[in-house]
C-alpha atoms as a PDB file:
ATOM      1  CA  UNK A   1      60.664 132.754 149.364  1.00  0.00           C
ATOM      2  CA  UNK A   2      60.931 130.501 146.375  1.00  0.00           C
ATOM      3  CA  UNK A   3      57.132 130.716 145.663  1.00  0.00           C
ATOM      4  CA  UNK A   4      57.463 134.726 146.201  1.00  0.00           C
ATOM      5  CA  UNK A   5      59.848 135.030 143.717  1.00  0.00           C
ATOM      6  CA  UNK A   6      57.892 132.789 141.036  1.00  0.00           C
ATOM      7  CA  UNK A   7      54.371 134.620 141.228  1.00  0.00           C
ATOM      8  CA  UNK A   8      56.919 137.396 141.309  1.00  0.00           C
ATOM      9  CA  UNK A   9      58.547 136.580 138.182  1.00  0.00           C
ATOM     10  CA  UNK A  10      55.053 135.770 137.044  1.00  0.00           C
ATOM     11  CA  UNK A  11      53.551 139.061 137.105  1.00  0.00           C
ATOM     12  CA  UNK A  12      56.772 140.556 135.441  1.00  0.00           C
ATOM     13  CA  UNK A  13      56.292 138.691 132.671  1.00  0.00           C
ATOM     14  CA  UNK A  14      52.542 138.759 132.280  1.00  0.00           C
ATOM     15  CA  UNK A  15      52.610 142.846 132.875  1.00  0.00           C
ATOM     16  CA  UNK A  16      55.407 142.553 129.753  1.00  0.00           C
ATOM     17  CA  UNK A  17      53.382 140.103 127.820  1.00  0.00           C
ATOM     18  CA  UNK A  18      50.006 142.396 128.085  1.00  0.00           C
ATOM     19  CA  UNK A  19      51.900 145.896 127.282  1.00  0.00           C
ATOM     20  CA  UNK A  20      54.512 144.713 124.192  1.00  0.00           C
ATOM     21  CA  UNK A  21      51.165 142.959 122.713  1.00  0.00           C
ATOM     22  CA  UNK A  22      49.988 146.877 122.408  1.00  0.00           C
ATOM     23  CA  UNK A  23      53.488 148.044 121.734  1.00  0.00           C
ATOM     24  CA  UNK A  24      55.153 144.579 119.727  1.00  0.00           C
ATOM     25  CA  UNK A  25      52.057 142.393 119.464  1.00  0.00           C
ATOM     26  CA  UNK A  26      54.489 140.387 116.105  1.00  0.00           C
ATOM     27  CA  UNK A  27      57.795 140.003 119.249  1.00  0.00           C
ATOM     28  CA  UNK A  28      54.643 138.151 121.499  1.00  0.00           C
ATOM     29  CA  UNK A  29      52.836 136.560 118.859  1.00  0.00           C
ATOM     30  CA  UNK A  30      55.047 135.564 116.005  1.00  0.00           C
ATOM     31  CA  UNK A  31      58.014 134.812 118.507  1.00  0.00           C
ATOM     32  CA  UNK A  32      55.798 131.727 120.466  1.00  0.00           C
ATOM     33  CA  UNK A  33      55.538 130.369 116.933  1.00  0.00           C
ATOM     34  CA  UNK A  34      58.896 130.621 115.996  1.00  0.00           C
ATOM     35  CA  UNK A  35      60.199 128.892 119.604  1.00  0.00           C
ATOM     36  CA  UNK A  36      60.384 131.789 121.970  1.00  0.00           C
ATOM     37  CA  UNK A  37      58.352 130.489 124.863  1.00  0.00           C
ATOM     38  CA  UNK A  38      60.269 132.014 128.479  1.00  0.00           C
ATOM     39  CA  UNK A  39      60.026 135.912 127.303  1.00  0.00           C
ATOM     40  CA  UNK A  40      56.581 135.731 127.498  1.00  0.00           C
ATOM     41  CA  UNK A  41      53.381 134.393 128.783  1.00  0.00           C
ATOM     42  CA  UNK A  42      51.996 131.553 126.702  1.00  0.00           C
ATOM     43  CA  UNK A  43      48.904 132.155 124.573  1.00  0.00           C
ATOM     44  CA  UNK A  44      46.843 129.411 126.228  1.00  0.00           C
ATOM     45  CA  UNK A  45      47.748 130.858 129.929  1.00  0.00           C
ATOM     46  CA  UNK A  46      46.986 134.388 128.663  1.00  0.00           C
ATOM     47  CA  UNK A  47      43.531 133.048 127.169  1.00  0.00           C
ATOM     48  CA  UNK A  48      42.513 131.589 130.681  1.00  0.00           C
ATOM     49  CA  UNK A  49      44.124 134.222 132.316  1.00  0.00           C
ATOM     50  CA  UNK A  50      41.427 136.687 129.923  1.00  0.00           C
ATOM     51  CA  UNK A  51      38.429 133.734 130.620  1.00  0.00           C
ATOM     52  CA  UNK A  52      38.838 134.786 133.995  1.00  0.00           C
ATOM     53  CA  UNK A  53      39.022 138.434 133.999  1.00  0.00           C
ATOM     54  CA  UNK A  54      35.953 138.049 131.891  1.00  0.00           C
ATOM     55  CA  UNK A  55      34.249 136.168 134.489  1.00  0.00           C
ATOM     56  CA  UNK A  56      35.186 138.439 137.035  1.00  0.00           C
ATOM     57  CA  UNK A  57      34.027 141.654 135.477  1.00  0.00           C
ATOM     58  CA  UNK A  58      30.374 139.948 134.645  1.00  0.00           C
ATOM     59  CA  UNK A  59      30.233 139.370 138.266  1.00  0.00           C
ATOM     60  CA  UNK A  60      30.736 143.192 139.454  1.00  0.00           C
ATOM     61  CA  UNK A  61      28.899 143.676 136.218  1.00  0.00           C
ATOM     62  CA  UNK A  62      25.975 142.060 137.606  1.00  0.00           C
ATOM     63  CA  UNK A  63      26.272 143.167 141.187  1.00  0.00           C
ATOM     64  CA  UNK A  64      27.489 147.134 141.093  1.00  0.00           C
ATOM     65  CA  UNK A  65      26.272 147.606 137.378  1.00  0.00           C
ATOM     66  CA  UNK A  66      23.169 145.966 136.309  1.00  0.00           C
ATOM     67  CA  UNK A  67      21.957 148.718 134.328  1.00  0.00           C
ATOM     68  CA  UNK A  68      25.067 148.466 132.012  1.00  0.00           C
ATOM     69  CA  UNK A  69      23.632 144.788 130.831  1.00  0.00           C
ATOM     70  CA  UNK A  70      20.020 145.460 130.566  1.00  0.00           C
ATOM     71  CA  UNK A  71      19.078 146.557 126.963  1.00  0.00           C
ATOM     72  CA  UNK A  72      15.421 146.465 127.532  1.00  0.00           C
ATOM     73  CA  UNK A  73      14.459 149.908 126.310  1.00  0.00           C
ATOM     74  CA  UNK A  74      16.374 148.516 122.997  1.00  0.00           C
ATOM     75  CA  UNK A  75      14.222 145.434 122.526  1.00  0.00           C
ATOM     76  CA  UNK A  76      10.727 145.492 120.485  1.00  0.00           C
ATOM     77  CA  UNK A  77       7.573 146.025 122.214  1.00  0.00           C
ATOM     78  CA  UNK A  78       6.445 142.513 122.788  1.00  0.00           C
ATOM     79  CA  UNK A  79       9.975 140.443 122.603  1.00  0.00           C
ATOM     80  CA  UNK A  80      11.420 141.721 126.299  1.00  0.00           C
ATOM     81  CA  UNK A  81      11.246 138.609 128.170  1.00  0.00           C
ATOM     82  CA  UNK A  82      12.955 137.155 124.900  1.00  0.00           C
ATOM     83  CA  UNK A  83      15.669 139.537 125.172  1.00  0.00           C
ATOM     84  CA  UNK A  84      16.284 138.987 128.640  1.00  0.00           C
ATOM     85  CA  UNK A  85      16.376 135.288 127.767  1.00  0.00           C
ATOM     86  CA  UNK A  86      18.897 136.008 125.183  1.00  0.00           C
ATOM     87  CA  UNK A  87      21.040 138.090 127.609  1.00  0.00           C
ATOM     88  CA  UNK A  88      20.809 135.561 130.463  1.00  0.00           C
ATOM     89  CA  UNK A  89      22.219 132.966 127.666  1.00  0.00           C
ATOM     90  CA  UNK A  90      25.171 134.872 126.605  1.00  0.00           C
ATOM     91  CA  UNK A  91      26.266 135.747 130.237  1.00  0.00           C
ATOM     92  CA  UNK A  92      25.532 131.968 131.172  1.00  0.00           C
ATOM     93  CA  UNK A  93      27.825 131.208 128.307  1.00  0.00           C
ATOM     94  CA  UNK A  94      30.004 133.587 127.633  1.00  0.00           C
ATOM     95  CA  UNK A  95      33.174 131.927 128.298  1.00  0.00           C
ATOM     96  CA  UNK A  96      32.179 129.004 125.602  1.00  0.00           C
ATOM     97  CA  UNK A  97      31.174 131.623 123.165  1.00  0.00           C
ATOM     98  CA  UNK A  98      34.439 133.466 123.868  1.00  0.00           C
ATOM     99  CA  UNK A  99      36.589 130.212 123.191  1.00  0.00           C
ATOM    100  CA  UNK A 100      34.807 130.095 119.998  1.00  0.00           C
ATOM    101  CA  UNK A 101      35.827 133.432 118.213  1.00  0.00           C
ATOM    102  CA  UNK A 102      38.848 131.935 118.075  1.00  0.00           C
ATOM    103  CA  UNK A 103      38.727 128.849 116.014  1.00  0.00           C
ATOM    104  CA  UNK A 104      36.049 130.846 113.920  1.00  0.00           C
ATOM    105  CA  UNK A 105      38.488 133.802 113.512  1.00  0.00           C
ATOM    106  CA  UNK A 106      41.312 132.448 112.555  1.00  0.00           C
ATOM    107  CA  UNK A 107      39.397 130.199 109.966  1.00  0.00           C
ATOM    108  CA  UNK A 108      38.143 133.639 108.692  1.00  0.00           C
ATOM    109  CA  UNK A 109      41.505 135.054 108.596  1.00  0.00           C
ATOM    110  CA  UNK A 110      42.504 132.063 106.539  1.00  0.00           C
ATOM    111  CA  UNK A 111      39.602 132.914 103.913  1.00  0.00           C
ATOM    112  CA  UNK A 112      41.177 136.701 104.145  1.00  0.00           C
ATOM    113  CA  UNK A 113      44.502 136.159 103.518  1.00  0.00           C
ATOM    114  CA  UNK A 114      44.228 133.449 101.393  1.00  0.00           C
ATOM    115  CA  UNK A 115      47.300 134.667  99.231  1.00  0.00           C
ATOM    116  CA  UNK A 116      49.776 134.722 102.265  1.00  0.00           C
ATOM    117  CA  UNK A 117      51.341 131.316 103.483  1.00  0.00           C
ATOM    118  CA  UNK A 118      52.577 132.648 106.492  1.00  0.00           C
ATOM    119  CA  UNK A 119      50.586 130.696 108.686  1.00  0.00           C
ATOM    120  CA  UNK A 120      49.177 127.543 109.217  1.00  0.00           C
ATOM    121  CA  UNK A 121      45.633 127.026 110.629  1.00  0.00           C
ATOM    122  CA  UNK A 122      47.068 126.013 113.738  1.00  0.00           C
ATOM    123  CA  UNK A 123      49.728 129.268 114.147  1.00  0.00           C
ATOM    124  CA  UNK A 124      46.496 131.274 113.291  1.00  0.00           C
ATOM    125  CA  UNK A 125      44.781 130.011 116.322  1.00  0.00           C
ATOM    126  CA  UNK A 126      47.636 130.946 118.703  1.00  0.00           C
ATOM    127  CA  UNK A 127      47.233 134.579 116.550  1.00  0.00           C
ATOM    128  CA  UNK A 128      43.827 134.935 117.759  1.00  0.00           C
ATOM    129  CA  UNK A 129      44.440 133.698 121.276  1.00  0.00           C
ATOM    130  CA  UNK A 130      46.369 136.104 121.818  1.00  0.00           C
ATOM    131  CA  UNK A 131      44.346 138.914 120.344  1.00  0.00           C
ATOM    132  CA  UNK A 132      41.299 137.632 121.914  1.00  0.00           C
ATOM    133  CA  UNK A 133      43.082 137.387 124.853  1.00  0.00           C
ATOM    134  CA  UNK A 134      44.264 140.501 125.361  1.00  0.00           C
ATOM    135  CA  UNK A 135      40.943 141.983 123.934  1.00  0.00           C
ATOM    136  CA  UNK A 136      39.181 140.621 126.471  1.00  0.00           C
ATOM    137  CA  UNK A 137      41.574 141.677 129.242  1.00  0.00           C
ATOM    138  CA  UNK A 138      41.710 145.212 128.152  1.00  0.00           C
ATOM    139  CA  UNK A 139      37.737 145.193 127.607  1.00  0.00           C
ATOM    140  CA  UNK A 140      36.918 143.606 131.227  1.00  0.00           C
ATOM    141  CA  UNK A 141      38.754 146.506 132.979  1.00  0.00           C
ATOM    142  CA  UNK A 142      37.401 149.287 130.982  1.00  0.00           C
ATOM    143  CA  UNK A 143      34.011 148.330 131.128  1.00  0.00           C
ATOM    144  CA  UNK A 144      34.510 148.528 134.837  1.00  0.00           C
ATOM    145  CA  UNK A 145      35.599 151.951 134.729  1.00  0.00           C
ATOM    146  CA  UNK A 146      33.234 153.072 132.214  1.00  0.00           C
ATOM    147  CA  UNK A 147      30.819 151.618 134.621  1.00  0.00           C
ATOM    148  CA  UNK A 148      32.063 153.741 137.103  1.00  0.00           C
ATOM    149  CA  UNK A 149      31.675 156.551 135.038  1.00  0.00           C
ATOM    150  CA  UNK A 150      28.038 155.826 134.308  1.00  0.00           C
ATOM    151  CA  UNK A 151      27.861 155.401 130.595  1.00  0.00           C
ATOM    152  CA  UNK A 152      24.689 153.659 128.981  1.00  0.00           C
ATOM    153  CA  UNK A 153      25.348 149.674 127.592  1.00  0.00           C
ATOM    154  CA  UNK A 154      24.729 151.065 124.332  1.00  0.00           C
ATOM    155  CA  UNK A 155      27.826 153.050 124.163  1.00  0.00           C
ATOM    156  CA  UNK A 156      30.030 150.658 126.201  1.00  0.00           C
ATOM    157  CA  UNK A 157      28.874 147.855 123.275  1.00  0.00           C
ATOM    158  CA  UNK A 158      30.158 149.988 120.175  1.00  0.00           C
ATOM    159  CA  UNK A 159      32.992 151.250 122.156  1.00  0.00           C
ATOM    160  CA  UNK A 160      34.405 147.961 122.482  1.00  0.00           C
ATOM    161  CA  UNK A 161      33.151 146.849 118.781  1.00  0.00           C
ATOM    162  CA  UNK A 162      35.309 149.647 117.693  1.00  0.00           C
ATOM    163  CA  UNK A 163      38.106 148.633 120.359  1.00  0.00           C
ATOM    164  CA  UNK A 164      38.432 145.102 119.173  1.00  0.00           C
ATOM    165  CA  UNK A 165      38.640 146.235 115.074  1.00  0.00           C
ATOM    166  CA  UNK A 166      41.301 148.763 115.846  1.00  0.00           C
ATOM    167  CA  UNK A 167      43.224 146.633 117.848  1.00  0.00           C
ATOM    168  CA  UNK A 168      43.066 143.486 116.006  1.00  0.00           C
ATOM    169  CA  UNK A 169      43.595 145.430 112.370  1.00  0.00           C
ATOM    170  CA  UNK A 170      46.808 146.850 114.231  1.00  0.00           C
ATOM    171  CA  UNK A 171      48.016 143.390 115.657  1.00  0.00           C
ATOM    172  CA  UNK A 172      47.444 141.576 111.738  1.00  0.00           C
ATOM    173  CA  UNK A 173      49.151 144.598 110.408  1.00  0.00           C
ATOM    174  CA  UNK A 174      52.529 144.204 112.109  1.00  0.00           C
ATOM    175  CA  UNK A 175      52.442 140.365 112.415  1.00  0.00           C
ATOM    176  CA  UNK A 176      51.678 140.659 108.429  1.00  0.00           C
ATOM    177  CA  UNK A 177      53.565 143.576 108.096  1.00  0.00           C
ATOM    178  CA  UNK A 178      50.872 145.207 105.651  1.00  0.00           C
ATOM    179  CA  UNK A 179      51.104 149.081 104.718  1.00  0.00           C
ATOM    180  CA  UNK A 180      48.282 151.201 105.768  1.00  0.00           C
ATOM    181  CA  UNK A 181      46.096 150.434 102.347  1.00  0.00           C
ATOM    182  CA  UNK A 182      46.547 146.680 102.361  1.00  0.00           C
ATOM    183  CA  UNK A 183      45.066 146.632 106.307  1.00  0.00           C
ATOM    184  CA  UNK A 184      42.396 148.223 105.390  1.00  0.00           C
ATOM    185  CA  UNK A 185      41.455 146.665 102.644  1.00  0.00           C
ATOM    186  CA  UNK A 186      42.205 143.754 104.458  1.00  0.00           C
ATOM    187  CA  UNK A 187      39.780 144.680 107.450  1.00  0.00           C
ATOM    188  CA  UNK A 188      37.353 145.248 104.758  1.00  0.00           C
ATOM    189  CA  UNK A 189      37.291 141.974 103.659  1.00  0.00           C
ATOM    190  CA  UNK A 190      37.273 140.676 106.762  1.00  0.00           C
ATOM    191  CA  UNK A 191      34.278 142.827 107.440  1.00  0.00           C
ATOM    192  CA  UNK A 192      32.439 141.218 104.431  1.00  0.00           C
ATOM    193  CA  UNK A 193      33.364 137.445 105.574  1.00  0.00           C
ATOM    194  CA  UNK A 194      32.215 138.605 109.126  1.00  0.00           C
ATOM    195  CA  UNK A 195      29.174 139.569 108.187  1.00  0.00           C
ATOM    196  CA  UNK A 196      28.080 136.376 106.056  1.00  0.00           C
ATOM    197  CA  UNK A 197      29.671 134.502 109.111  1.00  0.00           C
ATOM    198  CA  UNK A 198      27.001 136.590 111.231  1.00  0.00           C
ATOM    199  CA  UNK A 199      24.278 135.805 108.688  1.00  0.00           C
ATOM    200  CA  UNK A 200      24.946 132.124 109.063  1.00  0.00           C
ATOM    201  CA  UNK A 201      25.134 132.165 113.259  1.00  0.00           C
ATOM    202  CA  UNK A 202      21.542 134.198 112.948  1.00  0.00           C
ATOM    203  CA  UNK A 203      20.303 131.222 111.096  1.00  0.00           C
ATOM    204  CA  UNK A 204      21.351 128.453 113.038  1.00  0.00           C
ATOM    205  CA  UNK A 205      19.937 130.384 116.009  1.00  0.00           C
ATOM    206  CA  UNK A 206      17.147 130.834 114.923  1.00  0.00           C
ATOM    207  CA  UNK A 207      16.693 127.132 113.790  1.00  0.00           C
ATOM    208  CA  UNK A 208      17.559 126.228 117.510  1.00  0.00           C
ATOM    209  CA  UNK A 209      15.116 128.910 118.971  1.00  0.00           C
ATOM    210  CA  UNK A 210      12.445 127.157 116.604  1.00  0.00           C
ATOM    211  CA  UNK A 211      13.060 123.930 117.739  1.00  0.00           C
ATOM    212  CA  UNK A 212      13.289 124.829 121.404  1.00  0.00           C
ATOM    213  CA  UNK A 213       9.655 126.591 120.978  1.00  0.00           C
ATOM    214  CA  UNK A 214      11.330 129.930 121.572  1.00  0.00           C
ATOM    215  CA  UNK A 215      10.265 131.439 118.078  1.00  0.00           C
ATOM    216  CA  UNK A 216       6.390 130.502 118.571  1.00  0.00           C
ATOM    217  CA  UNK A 217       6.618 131.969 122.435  1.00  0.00           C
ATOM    218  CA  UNK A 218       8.081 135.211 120.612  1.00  0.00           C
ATOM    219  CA  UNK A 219       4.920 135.191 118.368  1.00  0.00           C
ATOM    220  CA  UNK A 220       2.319 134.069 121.140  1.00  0.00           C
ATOM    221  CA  UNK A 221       4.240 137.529 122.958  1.00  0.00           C
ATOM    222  CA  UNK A 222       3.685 140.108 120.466  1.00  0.00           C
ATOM    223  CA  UNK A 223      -0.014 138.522 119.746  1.00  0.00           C
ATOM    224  CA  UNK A 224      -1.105 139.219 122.852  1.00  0.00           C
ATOM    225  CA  UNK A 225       0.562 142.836 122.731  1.00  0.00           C
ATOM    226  CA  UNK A 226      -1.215 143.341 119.708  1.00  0.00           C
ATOM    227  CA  UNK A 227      -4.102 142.658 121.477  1.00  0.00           C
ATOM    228  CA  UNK A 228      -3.670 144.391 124.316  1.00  0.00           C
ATOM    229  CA  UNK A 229      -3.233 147.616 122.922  1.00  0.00           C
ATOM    230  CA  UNK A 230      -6.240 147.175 120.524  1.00  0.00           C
ATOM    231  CA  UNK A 231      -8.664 146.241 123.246  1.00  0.00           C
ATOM    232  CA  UNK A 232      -7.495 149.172 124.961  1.00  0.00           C
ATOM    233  CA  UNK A 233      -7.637 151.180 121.812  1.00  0.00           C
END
């Protein structure tokens, strides 16, 4: 009865935690740093709780929905058994590379908002674990349905690029409280620092796909295409 009522008392509070972080992310988010740790559930529980679900959904993914993960027809003529390396990486590791938006957002965020004290490095982790977090939760369950629905991977990816912007921009806003033009310009900047961030990640890929003989298997790949089709030109 005892352990009834705690899972009990569990999902109360998780189903609370997951719907005021759409309708009072700053109550969630900015009350755990300021002490209030029984309303709701803790960022760290939420972020395995979203780990998971992630998980999960890349398993039925996988098994109902394959099509939804195969971007073939996107890759170039030549590179498609790199691309299906690439994808087999980032479901193999997915979880890791999940963990580290985190620690690279809120690093970003402090670059962003460098004029607002606010928060601390370490608050501005517990910001993003819970965005994450609930990003990911939200994401998992309505890729499933879109799956169900039969949409291409193409449109499920900028669907949820365009998810996680909104909802983040709308989660900073009210934990910030910005107006409308100081979000956006905020998001903008964010945008820009994203996108070096990006630039930087492509490198040091690449410098690990070059050491790892990837890069020179890529070339050897499109060689013999080129070949190919001129021998049967």
């Amino acid at each position: 009865m005892h352990l009834s009522e705690t899972f009990f008392n569990y999902d109360n509070k998780l189903l609370r935690t997951v719907i005021d972080l759409f309708k009072r992310p700053e109550d969630v988010i900015v009350g755990y740093i300021e002490g209030v740790r029984k309303k709701y559930v803790n960022p760290i529980s939420l972020f395995g709780l979203a780990l998971t679900a992630t998980g999960l959904y890349m398993i039925i993914i996988n098994k109902f929905f394959p099509e939804m993960i195969d971007f073939s027809n996107l890759a170039i003529e030549g590179q498609e058994e790199m691309q299906r390396k690439n994808m087999q990486f980032i479901q193999e590791y997915q979880s890791i590379i999940v963990m580290l938006y985190v620690p690279i957002y809120a690093l970003m965020a402090r670059l962003v908002f460098f004029d607002k004290k606010r928060f601390n490095y370490t608050e501005l982790l517990v910001v993003f674990m819970y965005i994450q977090a609930q990003i990911s939760i939200v994401s998992a369950l309505l890729t499933i349905a879109i799956g169900l629905i039969g949409y291409s991977s193409s449109m499920v990816g900028v669907f949820m690029l365009i998810l996680m912007i909104i909802y983040t921009a709308y989660a900073l806003k009210r934990i910030y409280k910005f107006n409308f033009f100081e979000i956006i310009v905020r998001t903008l900047l964010f945008g820009v620092v994203l996108a070096i961030t990006f630039v930087i990640l492509i490198v040091v890929v690449f410098i690990f796909m070059y050491l790892n003989g990837d890069v020179q298997e890529m070339i050897e790949a499109q060689r013999a295409t080129k070949e190919a089709t001129q021998g049967s030109g």
